[in-house]
Protein backbone atom coordinates (compact mmCIF):
# COMPACT_ATOMS: atom_id res chain seq x y z
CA UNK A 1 197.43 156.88 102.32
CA UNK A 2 195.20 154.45 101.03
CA UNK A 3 191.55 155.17 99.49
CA UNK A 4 189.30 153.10 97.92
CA UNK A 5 186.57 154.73 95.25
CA UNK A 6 183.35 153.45 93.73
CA UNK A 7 181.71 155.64 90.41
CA UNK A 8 178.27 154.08 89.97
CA UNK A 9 175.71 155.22 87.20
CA UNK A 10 174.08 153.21 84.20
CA UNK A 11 175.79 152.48 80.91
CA UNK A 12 176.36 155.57 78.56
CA UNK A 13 177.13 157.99 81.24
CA UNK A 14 180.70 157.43 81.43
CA UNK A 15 181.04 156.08 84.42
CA UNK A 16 184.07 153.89 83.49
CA UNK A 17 185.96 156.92 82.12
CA UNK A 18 185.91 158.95 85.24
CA UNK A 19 187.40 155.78 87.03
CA UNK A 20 190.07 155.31 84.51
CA UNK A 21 190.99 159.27 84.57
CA UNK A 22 190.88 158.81 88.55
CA UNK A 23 193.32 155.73 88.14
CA UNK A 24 195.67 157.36 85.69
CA UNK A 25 195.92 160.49 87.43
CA UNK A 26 197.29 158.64 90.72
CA UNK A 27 199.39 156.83 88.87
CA UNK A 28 201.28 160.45 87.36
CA UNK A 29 200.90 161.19 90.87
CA UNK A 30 203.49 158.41 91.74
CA UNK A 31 200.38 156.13 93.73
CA UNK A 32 199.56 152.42 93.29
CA UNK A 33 196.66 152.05 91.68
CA UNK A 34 193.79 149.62 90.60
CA UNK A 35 190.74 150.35 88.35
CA UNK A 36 187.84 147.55 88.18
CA UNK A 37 184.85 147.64 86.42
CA UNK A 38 181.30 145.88 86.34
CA UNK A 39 178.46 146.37 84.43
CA UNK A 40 175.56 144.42 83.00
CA UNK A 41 174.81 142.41 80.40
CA UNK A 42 172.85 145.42 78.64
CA UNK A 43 174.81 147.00 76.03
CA UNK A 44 173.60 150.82 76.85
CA UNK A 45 171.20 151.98 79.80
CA UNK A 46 172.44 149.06 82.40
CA UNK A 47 173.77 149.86 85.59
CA UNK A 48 177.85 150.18 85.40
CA UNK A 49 180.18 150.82 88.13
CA UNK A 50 183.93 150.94 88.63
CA UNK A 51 186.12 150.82 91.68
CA UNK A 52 189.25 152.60 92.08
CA UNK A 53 192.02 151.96 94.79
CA UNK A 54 194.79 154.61 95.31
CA UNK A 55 197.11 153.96 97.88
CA UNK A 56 200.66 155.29 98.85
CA UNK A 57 201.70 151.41 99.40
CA UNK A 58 201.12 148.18 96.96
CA UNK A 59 197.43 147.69 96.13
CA UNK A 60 196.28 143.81 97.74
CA UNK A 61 192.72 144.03 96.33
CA UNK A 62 190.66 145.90 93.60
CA UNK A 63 187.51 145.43 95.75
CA UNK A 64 185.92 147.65 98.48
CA UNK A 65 183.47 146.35 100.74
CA UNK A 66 183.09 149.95 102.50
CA UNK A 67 184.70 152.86 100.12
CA UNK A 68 186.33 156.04 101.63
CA UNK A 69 184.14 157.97 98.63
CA UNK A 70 181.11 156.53 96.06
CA UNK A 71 180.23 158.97 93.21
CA UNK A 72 176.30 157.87 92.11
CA UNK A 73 175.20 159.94 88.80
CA UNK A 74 171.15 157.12 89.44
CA UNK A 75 168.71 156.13 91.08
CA UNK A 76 169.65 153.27 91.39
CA UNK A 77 173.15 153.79 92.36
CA UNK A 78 172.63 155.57 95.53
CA UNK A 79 170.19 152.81 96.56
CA UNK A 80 172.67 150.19 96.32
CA UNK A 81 176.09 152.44 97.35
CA UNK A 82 174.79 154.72 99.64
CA UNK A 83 174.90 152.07 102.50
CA UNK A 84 178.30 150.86 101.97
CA UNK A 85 180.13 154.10 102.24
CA UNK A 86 182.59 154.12 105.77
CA UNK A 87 181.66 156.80 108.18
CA UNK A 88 183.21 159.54 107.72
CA UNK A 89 183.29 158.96 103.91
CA UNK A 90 181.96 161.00 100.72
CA UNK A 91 179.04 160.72 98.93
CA UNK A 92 178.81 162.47 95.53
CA UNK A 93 175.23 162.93 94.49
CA UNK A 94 173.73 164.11 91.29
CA UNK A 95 170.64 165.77 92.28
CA UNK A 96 169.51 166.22 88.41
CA UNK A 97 168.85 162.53 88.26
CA UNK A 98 168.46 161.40 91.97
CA UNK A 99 165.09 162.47 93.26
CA UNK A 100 165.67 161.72 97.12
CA UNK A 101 168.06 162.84 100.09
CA UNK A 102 170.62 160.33 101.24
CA UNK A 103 169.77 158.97 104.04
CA UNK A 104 172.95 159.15 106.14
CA UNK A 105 174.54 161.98 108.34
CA UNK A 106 177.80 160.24 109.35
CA UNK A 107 179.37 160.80 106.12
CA UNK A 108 179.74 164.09 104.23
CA UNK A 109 177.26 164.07 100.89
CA UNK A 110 177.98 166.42 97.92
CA UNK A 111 174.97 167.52 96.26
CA UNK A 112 175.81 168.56 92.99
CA UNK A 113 173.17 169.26 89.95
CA UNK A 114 175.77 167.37 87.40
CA UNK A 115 173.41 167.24 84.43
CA UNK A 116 172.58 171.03 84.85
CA UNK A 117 175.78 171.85 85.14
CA UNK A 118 177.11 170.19 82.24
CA UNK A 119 174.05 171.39 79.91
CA UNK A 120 175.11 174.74 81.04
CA UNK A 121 178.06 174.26 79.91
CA UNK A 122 177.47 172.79 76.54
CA UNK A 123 176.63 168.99 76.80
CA UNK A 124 174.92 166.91 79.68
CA UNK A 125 177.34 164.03 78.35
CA UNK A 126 179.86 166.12 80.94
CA UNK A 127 177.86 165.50 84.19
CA UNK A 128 180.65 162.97 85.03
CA UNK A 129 183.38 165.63 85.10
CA UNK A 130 181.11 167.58 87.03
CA UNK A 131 180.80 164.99 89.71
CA UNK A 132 184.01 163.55 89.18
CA UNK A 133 185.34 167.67 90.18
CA UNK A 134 183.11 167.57 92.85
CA UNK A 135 185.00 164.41 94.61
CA UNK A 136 188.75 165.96 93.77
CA UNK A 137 187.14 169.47 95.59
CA UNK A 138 185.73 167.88 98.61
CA UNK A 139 188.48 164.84 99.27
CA UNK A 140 191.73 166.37 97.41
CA UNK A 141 192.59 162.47 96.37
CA UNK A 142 194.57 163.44 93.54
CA UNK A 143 195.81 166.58 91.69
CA UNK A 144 193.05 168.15 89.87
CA UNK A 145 196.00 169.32 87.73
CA UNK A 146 197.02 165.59 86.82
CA UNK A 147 193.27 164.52 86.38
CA UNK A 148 193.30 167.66 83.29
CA UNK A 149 196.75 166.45 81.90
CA UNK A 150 195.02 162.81 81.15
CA UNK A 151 191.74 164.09 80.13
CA UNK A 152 193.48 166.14 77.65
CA UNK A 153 195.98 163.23 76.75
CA UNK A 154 192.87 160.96 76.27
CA UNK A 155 191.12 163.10 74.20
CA UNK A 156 194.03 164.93 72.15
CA UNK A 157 192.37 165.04 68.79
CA UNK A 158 189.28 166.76 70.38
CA UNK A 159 190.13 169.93 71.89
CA UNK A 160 186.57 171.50 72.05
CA UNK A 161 185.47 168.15 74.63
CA UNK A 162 188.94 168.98 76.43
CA UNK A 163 187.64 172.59 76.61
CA UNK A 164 184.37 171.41 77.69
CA UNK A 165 185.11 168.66 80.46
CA UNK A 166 188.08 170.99 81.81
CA UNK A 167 185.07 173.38 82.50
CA UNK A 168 182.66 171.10 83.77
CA UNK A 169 185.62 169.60 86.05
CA UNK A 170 186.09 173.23 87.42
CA UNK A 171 182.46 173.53 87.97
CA UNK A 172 182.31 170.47 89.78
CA UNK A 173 185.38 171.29 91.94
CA UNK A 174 183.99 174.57 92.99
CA UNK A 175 180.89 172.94 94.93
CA UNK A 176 183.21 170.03 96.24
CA UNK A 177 185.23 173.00 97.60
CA UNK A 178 182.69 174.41 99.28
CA UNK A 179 181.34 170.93 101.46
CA UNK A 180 185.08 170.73 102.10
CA UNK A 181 185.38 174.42 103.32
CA UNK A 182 182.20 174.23 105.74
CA UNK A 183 183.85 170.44 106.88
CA UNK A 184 186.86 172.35 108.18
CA UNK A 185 184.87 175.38 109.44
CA UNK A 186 183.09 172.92 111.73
């Protein structure tokens, strides 16, 4: 088993975090692991991204020139990730933000409403657990199970954004279930 990941947003909407759960959830889960970031120069608002490899076997690189999955919570994002994705890959999309269809039909694309979602729920600052649920529901690449234990262990002396990010993870899991379900129906 070997996966490679890219999370792409701007700065601010915790884009790195949802790598770095992603990345310490495989490694509970007994995988090699890598976790790279990149962002620009701008302190808040610039475009950010992470990649995250999670393989079965020793990682060789921390880059992906053609990711098995690409979560993009911008504009911006799914114009520059959108391309890259291997066939037969996911793409999560966050329709609250991204204003246009992707373009390809020989991957599977997640449409999920993050931001809604996660105001819903209490706090739009959640859309990435909601899209970060969505990719566990539709690919399975880790435990959801080990994905809660470090959210709660990184956030231990906040239980009420535990609470919260548990629920939006749920959320998001329950529409990446559903592209997964009608995948397998097909």
């Amino acid at each position: 088993m070997h996966n490679e990941v890219i999370l792409a947003g701007f700065g601010g909407q915790g884009v790195l975090l949802i790598g770095k759960l992603l990345a310490y959830a495989g490694m509970k889960g007994g995988l090699e692991v890598t976790w790279m970031p990149a962002y620009g120069p701008e302190m808040r608002g610039g475009t950010c991204n992470c990649t995250v490899v999670l393989s079965d076997k020793q990682v060789g690189s921390p880059v992906s020139q053609q990711p098995h999955a690409v979560i993009v919570l911008n504009m911006q994002s799914i114009d520059k990730f959108e391309p890259v994705v291997r066939p037969g890959g996911i793409l999560v999309v966050n329709t609250s933000l991204i204003n246009r269809p992707p373009c390809r039909t020989d991957i599977t694309n997640v449409l999920v409403p993050a931001n809604q979602i996660a105001n819903e729920a209490g706090s739009t600052k959640a859309a990435n657990m909601v899209a970060l649920g969505a990719l566990l529901g539709a690919s399975g690449l880790v435990d959801a199970e080990l994905v809660k234990t470090v959210l709660a262990e990184t956030f231990a002396g906040r239980p009420k954004i535990v609470q919260l990010n548990h629920t939006c993870l749920a959320k998001g899991m329950e529409i990446g279930q559903t592209y997964a379900a009608a995948l397998t129906a097909r």
